[in-house]
PDB file of N, CA and C in Angstrom:
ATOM      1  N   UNK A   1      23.086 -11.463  15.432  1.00  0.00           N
ATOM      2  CA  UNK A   1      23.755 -12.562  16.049  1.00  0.00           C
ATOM      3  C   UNK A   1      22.749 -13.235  16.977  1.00  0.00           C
ATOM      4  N   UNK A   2      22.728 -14.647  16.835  1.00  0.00           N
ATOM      5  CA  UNK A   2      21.514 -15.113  17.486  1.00  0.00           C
ATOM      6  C   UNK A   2      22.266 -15.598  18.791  1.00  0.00           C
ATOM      7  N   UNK A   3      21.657 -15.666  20.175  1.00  0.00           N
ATOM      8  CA  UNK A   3      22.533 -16.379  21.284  1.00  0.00           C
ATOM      9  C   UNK A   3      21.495 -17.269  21.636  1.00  0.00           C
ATOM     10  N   UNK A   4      21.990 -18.756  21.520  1.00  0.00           N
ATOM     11  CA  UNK A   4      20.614 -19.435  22.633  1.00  0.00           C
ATOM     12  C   UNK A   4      21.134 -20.030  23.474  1.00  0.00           C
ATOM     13  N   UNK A   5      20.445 -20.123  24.506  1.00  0.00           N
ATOM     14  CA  UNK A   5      20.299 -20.780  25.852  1.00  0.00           C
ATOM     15  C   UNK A   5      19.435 -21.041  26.326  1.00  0.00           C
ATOM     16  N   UNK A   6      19.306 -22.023  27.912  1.00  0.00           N
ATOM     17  CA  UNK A   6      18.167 -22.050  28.376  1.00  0.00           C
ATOM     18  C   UNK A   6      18.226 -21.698  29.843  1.00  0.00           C
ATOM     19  N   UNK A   7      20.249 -20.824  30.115  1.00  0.00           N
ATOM     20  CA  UNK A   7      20.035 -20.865  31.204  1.00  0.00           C
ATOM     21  C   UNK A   7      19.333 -19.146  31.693  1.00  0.00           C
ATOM     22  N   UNK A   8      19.607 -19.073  32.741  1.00  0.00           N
ATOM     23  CA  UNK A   8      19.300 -17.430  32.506  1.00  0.00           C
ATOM     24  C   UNK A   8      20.693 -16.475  33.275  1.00  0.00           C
ATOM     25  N   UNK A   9      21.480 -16.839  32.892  1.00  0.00           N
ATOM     26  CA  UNK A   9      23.034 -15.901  32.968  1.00  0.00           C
ATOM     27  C   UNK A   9      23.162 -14.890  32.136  1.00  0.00           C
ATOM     28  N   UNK A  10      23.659 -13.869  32.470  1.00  0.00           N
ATOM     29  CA  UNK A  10      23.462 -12.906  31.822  1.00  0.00           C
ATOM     30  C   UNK A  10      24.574 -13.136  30.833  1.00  0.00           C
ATOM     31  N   UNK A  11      24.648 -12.790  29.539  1.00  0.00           N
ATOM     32  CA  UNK A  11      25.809 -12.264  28.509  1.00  0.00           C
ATOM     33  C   UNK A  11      26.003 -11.033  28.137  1.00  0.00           C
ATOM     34  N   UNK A  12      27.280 -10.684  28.167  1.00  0.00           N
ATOM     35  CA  UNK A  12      27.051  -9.419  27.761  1.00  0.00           C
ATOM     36  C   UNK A  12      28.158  -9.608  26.426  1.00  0.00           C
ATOM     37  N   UNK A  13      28.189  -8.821  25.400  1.00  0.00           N
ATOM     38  CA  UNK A  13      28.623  -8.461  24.039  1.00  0.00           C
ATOM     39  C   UNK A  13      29.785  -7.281  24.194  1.00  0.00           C
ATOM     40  N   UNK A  14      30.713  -7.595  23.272  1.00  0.00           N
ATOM     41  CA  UNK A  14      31.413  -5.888  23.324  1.00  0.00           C
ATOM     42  C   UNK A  14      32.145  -6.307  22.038  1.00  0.00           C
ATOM     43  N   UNK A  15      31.903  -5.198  21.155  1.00  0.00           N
ATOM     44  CA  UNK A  15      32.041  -5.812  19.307  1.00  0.00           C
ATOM     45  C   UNK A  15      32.735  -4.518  18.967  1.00  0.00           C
ATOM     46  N   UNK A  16      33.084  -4.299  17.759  1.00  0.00           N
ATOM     47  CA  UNK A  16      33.862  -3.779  16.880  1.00  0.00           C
ATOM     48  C   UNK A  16      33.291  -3.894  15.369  1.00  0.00           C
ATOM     49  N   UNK A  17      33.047  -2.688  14.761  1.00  0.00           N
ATOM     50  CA  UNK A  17      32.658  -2.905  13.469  1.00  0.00           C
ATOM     51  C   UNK A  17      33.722  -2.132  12.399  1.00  0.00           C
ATOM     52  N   UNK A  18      33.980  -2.801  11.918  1.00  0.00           N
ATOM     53  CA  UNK A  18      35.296  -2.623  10.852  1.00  0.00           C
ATOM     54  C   UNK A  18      34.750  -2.386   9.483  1.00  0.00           C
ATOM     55  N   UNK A  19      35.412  -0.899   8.967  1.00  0.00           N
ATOM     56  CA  UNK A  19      35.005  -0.708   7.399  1.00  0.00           C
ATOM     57  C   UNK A  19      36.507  -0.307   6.641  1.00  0.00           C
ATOM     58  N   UNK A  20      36.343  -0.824   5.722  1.00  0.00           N
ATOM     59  CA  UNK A  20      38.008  -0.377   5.103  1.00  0.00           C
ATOM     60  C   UNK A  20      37.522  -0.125   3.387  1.00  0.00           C
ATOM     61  N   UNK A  21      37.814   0.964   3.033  1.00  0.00           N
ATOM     62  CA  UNK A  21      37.737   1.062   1.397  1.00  0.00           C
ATOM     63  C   UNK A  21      37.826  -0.054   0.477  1.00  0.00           C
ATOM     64  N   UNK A  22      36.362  -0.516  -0.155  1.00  0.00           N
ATOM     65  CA  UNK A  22      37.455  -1.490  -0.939  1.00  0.00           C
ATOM     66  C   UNK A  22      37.275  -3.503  -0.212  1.00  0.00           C
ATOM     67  N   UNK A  23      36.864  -3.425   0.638  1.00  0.00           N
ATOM     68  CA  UNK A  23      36.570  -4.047   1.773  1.00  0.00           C
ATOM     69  C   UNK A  23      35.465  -4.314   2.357  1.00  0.00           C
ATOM     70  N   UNK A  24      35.023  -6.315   2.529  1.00  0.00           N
ATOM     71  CA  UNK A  24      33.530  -6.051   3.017  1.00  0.00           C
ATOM     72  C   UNK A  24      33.828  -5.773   4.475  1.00  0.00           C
ATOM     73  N   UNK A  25      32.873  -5.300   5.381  1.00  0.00           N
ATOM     74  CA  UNK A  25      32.874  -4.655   6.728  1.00  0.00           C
ATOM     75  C   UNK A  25      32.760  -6.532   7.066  1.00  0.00           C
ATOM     76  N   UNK A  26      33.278  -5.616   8.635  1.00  0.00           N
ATOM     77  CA  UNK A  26      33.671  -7.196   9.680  1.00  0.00           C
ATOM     78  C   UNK A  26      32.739  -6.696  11.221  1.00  0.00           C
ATOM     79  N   UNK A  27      33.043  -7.303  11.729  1.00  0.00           N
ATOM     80  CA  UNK A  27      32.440  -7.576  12.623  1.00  0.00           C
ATOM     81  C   UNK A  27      33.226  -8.710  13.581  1.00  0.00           C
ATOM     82  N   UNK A  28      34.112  -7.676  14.826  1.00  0.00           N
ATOM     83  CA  UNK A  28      34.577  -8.289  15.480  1.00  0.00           C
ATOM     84  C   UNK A  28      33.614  -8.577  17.233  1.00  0.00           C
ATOM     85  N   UNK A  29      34.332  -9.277  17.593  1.00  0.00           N
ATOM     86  CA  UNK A  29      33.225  -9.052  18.882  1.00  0.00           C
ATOM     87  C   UNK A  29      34.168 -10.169  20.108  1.00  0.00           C
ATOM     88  N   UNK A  30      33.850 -10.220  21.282  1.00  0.00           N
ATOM     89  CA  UNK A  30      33.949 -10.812  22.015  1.00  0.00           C
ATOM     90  C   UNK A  30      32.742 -10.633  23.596  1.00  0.00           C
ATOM     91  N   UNK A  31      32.420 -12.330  23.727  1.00  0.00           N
ATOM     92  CA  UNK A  31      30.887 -12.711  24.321  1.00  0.00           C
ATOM     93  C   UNK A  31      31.665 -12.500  25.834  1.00  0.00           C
ATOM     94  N   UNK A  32      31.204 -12.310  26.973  1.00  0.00           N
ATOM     95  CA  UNK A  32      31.511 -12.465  28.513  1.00  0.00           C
ATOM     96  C   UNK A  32      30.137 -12.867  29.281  1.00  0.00           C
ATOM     97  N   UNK A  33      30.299 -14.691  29.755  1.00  0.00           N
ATOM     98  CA  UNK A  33      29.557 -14.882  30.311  1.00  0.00           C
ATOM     99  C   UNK A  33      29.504 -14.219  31.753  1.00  0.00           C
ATOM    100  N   UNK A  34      28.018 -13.929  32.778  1.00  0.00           N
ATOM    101  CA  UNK A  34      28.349 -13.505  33.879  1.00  0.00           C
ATOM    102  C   UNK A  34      28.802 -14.483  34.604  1.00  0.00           C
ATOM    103  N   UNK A  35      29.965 -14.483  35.303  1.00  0.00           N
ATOM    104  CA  UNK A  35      30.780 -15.307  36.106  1.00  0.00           C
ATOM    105  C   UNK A  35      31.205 -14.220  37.341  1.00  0.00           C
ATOM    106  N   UNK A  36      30.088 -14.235  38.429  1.00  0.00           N
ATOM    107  CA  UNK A  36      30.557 -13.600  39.361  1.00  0.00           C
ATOM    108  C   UNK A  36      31.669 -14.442  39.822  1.00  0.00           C
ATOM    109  N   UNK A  37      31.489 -15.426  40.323  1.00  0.00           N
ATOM    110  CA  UNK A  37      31.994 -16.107  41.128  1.00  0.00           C
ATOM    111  C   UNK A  37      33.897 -15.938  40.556  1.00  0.00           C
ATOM    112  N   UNK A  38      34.163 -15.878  39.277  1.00  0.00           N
ATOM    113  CA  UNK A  38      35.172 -15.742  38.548  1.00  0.00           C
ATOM    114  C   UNK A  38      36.224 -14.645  39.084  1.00  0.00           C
ATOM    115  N   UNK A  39      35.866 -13.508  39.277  1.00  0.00           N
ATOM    116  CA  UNK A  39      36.354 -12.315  39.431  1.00  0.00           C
ATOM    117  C   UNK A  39      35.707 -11.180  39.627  1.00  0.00           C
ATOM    118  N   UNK A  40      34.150 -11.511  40.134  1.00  0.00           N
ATOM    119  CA  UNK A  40      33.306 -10.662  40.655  1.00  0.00           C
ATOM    120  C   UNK A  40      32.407  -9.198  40.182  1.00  0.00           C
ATOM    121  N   UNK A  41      32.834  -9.707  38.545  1.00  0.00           N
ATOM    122  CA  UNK A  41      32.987  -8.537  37.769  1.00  0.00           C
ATOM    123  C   UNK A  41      31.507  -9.111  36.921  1.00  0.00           C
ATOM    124  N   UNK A  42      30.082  -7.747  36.884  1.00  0.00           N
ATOM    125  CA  UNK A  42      29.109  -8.702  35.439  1.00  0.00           C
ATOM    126  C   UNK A  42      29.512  -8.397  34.664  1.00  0.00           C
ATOM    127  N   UNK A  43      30.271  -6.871  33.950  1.00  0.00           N
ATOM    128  CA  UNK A  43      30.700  -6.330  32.603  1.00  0.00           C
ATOM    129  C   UNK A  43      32.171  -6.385  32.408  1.00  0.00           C
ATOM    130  N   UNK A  44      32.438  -5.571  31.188  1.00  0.00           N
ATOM    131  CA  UNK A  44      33.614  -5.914  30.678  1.00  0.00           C
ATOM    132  C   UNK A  44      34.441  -4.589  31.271  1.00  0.00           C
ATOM    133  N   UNK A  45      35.825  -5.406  32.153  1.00  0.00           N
ATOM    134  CA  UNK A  45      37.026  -4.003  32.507  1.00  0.00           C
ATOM    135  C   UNK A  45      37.747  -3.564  31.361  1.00  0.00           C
ATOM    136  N   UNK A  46      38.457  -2.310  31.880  1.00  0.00           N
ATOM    137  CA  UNK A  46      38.866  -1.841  30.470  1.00  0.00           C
ATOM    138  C   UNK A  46      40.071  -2.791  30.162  1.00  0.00           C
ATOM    139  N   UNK A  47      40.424  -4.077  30.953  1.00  0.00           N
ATOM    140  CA  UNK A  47      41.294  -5.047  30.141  1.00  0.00           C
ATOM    141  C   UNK A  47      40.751  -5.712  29.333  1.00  0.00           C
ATOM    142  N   UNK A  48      39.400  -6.080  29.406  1.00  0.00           N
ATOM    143  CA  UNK A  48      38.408  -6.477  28.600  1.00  0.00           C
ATOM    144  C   UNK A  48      38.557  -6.089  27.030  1.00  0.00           C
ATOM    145  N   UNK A  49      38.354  -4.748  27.001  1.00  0.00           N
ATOM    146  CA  UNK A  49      38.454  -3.730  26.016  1.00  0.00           C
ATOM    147  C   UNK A  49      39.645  -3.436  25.240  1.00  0.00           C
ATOM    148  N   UNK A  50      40.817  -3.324  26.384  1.00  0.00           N
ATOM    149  CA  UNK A  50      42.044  -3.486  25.798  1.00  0.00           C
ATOM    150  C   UNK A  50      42.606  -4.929  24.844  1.00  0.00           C
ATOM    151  N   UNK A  51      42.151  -5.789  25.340  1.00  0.00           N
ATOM    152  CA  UNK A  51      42.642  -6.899  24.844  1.00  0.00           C
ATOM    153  C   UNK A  51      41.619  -7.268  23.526  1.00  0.00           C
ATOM    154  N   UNK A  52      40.347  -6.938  23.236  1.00  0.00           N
ATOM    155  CA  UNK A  52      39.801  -6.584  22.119  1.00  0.00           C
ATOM    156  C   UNK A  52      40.121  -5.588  21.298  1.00  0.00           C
ATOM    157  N   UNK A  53      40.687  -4.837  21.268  1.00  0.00           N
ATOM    158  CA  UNK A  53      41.531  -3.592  20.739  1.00  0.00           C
ATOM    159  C   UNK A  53      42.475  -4.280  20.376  1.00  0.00           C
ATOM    160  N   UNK A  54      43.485  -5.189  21.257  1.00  0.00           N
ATOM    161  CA  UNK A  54      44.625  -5.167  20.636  1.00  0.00           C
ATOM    162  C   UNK A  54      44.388  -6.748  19.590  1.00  0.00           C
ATOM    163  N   UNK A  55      43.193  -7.424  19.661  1.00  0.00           N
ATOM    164  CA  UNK A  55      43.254  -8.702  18.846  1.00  0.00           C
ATOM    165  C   UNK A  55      42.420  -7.787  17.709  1.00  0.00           C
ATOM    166  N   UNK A  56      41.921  -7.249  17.639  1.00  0.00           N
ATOM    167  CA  UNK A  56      41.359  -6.512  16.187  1.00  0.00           C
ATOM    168  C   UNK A  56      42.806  -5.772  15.188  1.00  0.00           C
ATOM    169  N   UNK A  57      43.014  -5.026  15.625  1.00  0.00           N
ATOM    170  CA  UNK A  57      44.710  -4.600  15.448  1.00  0.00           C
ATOM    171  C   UNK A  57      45.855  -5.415  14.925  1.00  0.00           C
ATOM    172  N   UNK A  58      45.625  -6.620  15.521  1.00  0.00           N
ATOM    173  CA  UNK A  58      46.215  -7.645  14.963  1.00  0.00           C
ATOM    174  C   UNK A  58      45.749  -8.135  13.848  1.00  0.00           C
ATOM    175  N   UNK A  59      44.555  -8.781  13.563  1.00  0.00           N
ATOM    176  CA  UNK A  59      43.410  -8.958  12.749  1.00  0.00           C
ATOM    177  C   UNK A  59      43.416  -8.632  11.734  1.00  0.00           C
ATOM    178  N   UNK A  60      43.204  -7.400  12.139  1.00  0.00           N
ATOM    179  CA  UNK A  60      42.815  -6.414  10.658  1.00  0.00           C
ATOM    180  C   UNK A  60      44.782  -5.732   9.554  1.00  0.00           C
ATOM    181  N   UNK A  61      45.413  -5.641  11.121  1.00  0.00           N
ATOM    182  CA  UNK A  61      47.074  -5.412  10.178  1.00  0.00           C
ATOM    183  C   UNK A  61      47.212  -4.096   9.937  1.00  0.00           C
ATOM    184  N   UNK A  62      46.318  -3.306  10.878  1.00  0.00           N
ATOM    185  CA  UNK A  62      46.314  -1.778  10.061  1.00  0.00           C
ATOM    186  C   UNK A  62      46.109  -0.850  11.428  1.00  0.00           C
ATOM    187  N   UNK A  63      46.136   0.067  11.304  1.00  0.00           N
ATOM    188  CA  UNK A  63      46.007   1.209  12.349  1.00  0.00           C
ATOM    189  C   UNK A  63      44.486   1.259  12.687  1.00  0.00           C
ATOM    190  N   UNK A  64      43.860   1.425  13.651  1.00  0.00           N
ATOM    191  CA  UNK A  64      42.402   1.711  14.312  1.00  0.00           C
ATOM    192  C   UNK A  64      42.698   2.975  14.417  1.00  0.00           C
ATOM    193  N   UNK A  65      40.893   3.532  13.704  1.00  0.00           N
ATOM    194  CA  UNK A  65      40.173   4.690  14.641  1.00  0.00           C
ATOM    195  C   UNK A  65      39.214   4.265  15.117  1.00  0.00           C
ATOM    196  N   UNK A  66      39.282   4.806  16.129  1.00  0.00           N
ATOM    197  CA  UNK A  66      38.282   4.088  17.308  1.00  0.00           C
ATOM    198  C   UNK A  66      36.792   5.449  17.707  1.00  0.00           C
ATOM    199  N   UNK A  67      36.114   4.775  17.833  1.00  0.00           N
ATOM    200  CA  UNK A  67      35.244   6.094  18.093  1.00  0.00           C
ATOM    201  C   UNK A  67      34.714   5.663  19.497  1.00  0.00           C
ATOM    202  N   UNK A  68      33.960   6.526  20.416  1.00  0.00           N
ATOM    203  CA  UNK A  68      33.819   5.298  21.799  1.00  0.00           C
ATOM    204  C   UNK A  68      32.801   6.570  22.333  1.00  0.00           C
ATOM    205  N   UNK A  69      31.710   5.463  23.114  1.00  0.00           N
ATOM    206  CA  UNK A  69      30.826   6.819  23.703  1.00  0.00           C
ATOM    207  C   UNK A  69      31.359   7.030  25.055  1.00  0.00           C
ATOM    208  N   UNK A  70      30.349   8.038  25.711  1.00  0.00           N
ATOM    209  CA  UNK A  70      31.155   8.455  27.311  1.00  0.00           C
ATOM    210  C   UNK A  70      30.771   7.197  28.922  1.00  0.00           C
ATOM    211  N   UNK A  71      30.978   5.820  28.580  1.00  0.00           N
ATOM    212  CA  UNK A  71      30.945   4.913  29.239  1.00  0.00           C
ATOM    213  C   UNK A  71      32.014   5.061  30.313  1.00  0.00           C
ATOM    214  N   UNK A  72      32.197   5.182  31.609  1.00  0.00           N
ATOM    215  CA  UNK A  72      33.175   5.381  32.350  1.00  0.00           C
ATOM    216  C   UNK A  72      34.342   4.402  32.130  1.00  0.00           C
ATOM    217  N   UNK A  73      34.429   3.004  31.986  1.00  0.00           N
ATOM    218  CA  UNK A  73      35.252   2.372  31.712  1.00  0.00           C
ATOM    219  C   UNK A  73      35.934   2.680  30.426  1.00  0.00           C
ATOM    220  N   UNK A  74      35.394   3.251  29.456  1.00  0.00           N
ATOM    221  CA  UNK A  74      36.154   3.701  28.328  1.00  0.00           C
ATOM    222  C   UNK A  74      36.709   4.809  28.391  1.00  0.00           C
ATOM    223  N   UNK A  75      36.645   5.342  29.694  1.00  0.00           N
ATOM    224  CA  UNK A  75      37.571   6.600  30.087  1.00  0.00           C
ATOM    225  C   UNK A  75      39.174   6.551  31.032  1.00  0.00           C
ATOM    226  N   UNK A  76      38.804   5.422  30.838  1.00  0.00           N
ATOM    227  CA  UNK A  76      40.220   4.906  31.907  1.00  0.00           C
ATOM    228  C   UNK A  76      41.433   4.674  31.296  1.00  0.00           C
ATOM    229  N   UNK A  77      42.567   5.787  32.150  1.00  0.00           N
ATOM    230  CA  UNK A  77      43.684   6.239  31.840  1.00  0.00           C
ATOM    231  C   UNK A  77      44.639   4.977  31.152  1.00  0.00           C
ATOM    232  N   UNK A  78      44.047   3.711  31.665  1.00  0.00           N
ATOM    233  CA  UNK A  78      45.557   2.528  30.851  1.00  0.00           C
ATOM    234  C   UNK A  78      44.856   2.200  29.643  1.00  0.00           C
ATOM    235  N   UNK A  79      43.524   2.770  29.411  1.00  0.00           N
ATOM    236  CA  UNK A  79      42.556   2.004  28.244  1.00  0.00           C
ATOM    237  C   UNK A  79      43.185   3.028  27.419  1.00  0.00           C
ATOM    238  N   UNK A  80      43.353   4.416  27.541  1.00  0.00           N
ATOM    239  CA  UNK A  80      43.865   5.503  26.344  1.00  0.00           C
ATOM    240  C   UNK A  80      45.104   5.661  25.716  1.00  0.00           C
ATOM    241  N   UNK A  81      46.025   4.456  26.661  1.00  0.00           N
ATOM    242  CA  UNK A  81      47.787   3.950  26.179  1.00  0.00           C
ATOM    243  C   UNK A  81      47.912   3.238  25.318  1.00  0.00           C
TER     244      UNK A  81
END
């Protein structure tokens, strides 16, 4: 995925790669410019995450397995509901 710019704000990425039998693989994703000023936040909260979870889910029409490494925000108790 190519990103251009010329400013120097940080982006950060948080994607989803989808394989289904039978099925070409996808590639979901959603971009977060840094917007301190926004909500003071540079990365993605686990509403971030949640709400990419639940538009893939939608998306795709089917049940997720999710695999996830040990990132502290992906350990958070409303992200595992």
């Amino acid at each position: 995925m190519r990103v251009r710019g010329r400013s120097r704000r940080r982006i950060s990425i948080a994607a989803l790669t989808c394989y289904k039998p039978g099925h070409r693989s996808r590639l979901i994703y959603r971009p977060r410019r840094d917007d301190s000023a926004r909500d003071g936040r540079k990365s993605f909260s686990w509403r971030d995450y949640r709400d990419l979870l639940i538009a893939a889910h939608q998306q795709l029409g089917g049940p997720i397995v999710l695999v996830r490494d040990n990132l502290n925000v992906h350990k958070a108790a409303d992200l595992r509901e």
